[in-house]
Protein backbone atom coordinates (compact mmCIF):
# COMPACT_ATOMS: atom_id res chain seq x y z
CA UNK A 1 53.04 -133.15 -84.02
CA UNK A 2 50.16 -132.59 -86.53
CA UNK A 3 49.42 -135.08 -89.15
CA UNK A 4 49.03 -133.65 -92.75
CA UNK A 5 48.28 -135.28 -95.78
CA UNK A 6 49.77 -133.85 -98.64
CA UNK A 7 48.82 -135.87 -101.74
CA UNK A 8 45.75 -134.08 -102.32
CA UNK A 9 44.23 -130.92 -101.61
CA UNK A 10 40.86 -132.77 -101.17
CA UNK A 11 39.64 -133.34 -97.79
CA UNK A 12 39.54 -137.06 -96.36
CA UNK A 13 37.53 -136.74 -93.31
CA UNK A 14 34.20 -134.91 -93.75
CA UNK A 15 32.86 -133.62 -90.49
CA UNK A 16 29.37 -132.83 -89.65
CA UNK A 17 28.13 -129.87 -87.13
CA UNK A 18 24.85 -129.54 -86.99
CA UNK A 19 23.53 -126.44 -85.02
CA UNK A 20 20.26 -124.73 -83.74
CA UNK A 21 20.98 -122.32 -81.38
CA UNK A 22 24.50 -123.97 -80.13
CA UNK A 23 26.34 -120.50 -79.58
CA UNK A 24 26.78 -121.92 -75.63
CA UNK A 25 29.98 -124.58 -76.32
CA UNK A 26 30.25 -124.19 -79.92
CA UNK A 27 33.45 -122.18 -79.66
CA UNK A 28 34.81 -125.32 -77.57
CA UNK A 29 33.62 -128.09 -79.94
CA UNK A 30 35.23 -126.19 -83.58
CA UNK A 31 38.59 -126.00 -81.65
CA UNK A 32 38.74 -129.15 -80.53
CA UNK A 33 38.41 -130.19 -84.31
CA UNK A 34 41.18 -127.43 -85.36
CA UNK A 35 43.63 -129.21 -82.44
CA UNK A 36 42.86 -132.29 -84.20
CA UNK A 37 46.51 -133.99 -84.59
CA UNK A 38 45.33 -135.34 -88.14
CA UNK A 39 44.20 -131.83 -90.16
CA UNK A 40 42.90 -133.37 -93.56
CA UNK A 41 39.40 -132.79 -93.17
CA UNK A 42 36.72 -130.39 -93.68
CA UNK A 43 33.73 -128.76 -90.84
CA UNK A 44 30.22 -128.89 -93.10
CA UNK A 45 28.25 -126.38 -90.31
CA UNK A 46 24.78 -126.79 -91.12
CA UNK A 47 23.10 -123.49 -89.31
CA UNK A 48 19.60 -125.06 -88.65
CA UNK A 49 17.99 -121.21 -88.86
CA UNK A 50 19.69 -120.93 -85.47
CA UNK A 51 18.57 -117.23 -84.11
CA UNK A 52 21.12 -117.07 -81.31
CA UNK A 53 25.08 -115.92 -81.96
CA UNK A 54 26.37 -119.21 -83.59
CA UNK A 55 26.85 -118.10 -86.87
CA UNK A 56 28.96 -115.11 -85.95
CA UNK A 57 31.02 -117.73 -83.94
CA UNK A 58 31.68 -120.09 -86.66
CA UNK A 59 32.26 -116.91 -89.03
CA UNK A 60 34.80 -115.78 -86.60
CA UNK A 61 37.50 -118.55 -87.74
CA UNK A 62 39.71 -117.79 -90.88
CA UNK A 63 39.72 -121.07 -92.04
CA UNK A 64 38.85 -122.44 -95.34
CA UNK A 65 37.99 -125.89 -94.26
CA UNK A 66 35.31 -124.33 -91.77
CA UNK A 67 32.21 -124.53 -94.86
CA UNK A 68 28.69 -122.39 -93.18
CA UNK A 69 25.73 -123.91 -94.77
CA UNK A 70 22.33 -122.16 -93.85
CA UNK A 71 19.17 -124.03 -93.84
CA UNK A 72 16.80 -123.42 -96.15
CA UNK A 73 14.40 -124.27 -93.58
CA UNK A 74 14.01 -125.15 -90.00
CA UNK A 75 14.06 -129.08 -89.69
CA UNK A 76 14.57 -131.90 -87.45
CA UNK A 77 17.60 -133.19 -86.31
CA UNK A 78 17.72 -136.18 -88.82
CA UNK A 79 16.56 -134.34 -91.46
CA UNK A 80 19.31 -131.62 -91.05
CA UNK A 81 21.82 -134.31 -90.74
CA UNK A 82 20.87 -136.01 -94.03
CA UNK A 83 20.78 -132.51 -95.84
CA UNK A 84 24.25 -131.73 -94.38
CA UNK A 85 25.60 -135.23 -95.80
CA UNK A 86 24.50 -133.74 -99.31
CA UNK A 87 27.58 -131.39 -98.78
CA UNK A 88 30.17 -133.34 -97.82
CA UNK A 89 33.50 -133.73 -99.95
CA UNK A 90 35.70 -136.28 -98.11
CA UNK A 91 35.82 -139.86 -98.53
CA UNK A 92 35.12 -140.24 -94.68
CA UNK A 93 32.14 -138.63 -92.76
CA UNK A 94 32.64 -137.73 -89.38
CA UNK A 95 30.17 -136.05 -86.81
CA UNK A 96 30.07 -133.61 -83.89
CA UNK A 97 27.28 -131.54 -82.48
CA UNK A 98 28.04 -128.52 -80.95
CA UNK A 99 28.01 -128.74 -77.01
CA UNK A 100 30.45 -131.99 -77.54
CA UNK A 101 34.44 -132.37 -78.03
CA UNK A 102 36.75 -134.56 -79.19
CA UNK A 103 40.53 -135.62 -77.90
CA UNK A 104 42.90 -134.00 -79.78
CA UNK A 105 44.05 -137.60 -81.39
CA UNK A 106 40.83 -138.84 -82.35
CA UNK A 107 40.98 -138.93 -86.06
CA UNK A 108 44.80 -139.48 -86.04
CA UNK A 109 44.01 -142.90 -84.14
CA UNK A 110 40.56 -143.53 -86.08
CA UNK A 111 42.20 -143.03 -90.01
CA UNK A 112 45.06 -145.42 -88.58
CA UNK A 113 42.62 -147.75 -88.06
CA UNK A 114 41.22 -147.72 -91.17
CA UNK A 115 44.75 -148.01 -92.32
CA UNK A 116 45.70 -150.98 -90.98
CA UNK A 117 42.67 -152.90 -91.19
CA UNK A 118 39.37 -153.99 -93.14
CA UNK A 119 36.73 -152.18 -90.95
CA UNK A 120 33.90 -150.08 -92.43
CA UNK A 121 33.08 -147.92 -89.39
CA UNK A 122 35.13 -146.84 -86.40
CA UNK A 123 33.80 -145.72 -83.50
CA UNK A 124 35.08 -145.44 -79.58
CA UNK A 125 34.65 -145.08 -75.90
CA UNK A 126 33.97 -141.69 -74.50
CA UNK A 127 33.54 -139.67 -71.59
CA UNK A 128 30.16 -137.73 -69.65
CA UNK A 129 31.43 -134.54 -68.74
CA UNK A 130 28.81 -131.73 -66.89
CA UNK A 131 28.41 -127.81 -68.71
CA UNK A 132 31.43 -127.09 -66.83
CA UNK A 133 33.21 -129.80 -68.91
CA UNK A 134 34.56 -131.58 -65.95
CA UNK A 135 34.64 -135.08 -66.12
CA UNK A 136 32.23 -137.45 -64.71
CA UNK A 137 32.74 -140.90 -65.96
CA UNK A 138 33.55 -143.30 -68.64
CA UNK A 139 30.34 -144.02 -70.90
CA UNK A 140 31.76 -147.69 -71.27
CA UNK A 141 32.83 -149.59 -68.13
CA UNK A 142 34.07 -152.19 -70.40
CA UNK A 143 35.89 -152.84 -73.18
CA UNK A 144 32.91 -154.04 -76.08
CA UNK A 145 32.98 -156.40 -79.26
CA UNK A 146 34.12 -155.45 -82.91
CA UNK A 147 33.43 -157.49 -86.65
CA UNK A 148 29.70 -158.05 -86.85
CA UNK A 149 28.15 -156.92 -83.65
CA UNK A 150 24.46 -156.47 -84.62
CA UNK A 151 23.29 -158.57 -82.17
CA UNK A 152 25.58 -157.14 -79.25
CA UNK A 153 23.98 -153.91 -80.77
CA UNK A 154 20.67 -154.92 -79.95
CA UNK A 155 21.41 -155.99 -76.63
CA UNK A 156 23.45 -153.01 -75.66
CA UNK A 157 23.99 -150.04 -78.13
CA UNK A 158 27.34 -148.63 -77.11
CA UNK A 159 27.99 -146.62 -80.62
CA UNK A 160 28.41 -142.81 -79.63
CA UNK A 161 27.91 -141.02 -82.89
CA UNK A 162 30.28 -138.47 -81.62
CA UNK A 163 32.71 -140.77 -81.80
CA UNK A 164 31.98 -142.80 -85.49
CA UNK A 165 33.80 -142.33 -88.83
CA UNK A 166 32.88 -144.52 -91.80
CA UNK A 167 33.32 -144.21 -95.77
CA UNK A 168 30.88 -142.32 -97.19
CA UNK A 169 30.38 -144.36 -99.96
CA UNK A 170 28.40 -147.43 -97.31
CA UNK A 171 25.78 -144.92 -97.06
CA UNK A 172 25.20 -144.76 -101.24
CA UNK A 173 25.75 -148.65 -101.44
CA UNK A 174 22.72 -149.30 -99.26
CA UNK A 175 21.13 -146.91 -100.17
CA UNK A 176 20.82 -145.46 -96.52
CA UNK A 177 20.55 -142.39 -94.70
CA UNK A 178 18.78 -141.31 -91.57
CA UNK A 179 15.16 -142.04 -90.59
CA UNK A 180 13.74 -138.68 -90.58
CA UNK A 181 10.77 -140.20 -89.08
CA UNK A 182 12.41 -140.44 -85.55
CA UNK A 183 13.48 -137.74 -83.27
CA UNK A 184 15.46 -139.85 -80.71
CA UNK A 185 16.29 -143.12 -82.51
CA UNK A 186 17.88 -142.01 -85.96
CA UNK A 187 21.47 -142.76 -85.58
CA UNK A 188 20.77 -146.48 -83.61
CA UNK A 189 18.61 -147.34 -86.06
CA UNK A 190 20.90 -146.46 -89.10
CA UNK A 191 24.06 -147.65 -87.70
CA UNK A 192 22.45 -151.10 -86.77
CA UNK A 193 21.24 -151.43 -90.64
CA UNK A 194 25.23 -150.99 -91.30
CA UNK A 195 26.01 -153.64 -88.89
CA UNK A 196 24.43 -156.26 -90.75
CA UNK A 197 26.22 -155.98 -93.59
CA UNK A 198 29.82 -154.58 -92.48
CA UNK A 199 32.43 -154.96 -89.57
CA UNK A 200 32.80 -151.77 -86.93
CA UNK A 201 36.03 -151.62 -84.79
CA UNK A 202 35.35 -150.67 -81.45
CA UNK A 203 38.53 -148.76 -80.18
CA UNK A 204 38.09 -148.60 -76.04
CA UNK A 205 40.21 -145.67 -75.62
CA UNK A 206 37.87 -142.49 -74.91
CA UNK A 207 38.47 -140.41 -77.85
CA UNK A 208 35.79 -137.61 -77.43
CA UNK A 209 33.32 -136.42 -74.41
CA UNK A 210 29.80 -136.05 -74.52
CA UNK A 211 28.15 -132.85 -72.84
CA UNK A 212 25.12 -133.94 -69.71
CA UNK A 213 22.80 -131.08 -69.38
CA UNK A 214 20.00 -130.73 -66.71
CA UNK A 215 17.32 -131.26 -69.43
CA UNK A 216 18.21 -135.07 -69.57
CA UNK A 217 15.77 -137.39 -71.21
CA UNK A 218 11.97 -136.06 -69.29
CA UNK A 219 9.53 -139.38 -68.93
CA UNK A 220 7.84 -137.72 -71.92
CA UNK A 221 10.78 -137.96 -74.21
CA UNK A 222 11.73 -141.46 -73.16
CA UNK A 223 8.38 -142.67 -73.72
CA UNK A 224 8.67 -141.10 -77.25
CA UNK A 225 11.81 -142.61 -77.71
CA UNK A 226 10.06 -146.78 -76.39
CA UNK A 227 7.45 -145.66 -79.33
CA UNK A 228 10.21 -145.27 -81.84
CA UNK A 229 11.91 -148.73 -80.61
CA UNK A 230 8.44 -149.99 -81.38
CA UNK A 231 8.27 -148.60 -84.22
CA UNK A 232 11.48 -149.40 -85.89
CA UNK A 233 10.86 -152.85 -84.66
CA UNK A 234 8.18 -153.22 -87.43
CA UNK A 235 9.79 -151.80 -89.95
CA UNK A 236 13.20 -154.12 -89.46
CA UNK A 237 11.40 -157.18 -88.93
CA UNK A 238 10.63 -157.64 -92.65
CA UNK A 239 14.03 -156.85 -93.46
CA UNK A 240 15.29 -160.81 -95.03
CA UNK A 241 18.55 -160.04 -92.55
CA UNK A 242 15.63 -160.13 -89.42
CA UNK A 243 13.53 -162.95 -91.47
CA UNK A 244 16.85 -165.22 -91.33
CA UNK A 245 17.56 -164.18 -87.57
CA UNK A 246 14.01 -163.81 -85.65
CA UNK A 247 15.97 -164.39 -82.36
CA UNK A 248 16.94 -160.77 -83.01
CA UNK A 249 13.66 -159.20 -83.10
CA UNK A 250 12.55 -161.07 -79.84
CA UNK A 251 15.82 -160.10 -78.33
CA UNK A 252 14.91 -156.17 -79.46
CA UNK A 253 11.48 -156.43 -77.91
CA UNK A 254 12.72 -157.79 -75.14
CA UNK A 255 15.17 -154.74 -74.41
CA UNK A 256 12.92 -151.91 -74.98
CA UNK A 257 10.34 -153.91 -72.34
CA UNK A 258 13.68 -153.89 -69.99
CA UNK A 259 13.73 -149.92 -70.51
CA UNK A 260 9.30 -149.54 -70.15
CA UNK A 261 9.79 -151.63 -67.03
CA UNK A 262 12.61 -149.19 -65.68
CA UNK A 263 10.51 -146.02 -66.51
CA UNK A 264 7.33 -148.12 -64.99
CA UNK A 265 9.32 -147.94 -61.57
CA UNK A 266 10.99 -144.75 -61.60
CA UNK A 267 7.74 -143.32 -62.27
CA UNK A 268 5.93 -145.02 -58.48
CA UNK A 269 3.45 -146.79 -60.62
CA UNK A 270 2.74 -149.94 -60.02
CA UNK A 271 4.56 -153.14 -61.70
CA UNK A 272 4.37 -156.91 -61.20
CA UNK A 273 7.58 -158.55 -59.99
CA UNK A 274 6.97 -161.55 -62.33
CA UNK A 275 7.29 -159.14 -64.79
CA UNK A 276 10.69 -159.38 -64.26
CA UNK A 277 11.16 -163.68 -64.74
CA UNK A 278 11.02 -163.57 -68.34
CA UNK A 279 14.84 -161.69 -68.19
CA UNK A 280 16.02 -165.02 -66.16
CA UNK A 281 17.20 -166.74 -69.38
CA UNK A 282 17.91 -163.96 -71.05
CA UNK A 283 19.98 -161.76 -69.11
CA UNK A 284 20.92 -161.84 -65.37
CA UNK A 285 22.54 -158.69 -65.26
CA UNK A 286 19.26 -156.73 -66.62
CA UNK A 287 17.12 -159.17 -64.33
CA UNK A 288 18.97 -157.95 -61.24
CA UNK A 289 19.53 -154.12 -62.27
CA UNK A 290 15.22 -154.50 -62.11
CA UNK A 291 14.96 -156.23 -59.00
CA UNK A 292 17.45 -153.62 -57.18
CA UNK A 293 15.56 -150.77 -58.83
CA UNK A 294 12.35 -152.54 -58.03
CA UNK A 295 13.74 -152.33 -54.22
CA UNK A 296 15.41 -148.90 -53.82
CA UNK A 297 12.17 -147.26 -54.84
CA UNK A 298 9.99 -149.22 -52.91
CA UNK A 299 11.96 -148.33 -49.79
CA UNK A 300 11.41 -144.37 -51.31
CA UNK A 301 8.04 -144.83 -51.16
């Protein structure tokens, strides 16, 4: 049964799409939003100059909450997110890029949430699917913490943004929006600034599936992204939240050295196995994910 919400003919839950050149699932991403159990919300489709067929897609549902923005201009990612923020109506912002779905009781099970509780942000498990959209496993083995996690964050960032719904209203009382600096890092680095300051239910039911593609992250991109981490790390660390809890930075550094060592070894080059010691006290698991790594490709070689 579909949830409606009748009091007002203002939408609750905005949702953001942004697109370049997304014709491929698009069609299966906007109808897994119009299945959506809970139907008071509104699709802001920001076209990011897209020259393929998604516009004549998205123009091919008669539906009024469906709203087709076209970019002014072609931008990044973040910087088309923040524009399509500018449109939003609801009291809730959503978000969903266009080769991902949701289940069809996401939002029902997210707003109830909200409901029944004093969270600021939702968010949930998820599933990897392939382009075929078959399934291929859970993205969290484990169930993870909720309240203030920033420093579970740091250690492991399990927030899909596929999956989050917050008030809109967090973003205007801090002032926040996304780092259109980055090209990799904009949504960790925005929803850790929210964990400081507000609690984020962590629902372990998969509520939506995000889409693998053959052009996973190249050695290029994730050394892009360890330069972000790097950078982001200044910027934070003379935030007075960071100033009053330095472990966190050191904890941060340590993690994106966990991912350089990774792409050190994956790449054949050359690393020192006492590189790996300094994870002893820190983490075990990361320690021995690095020694087993270390291993399997030295027996490649």
């Amino acid at each position: 049964m579909k949830i409606t919400n009748t009091e007002t003919t203002k939408p609750l839950v905005s949702i953001l799409m942004n697109c370049y050149n997304g014709a491929g699932f698009l069609r299966e991403a906007i109808d897994s939003v119009i299945a959506q159990t809970y139907q008071n919300w509104e699709l802001v489709f920001w076209d990011n100059q897209s020259t393929d067929k998604s516009a004549e897609i998205v123009r091919s549902y008669n539906d009024s909450r469906i709203k087709y923005y076209y970019a002014p201009e072609h931008t990044k990612l973040y910087k088309g997110r923040n524009l399509a923020i500018e449109k939003v109506t609801g009291k809730y912002i959503a978000f969903l890029d266009t080769d991902d779905v949701w289940k069809i009781n996401k939002l029902e099970l997210q707003m109830s949430a909200f409901a029944n509780s004093d969270y600021d942000l939702v968010c949930s498990n998820y599933d990897l699917i392939d382009p075929k959209s078959r399934f291929i496993k859970r993205a969290n083995r484990f169930n993870k913490p909720s309240g203030f996690i920033t420093k579970y964050l740091i250690d492991e960032y399990y927030i899909g943004i596929l999956t989050v719904v917050f008030n809109a209203k967090l973003l205007k009382e801090n002032n926040l929006n996304f780092n259109q600096s980055y090209n990799h890092i904009g949504d960790f680095e925005l929803f850790l600034k929210l964990s400081e300051n507000h609690k984020i239910l962590y629902m372990s039911n998969s509520l939506a599936c995000y889409r693998i593609h053959d052009n996973n992250l190249s050695s290029k991109k994730e050394l892009e992204l360890l330069r972000e981490i790097k950078k982001m790390i200044r910027e934070i660390s003379s935030r007075d939240f960071y100033s009053r809890n330095l472990n966190l930075i050191s904890k941060l550094k340590l993690v994106r050295q966990f991912m350089l060592l990774k792409l050190v070894i994956r790449k054949g080059k050359p690393v020192k196995i006492g590189n790996f010691f300094q994870f002893l006290s820190y983490d075990l698991v990361k320690f021995a994910k690095l020694l087993i790594l270390y291993f399997v490709y030295k027996v490649k070689k």
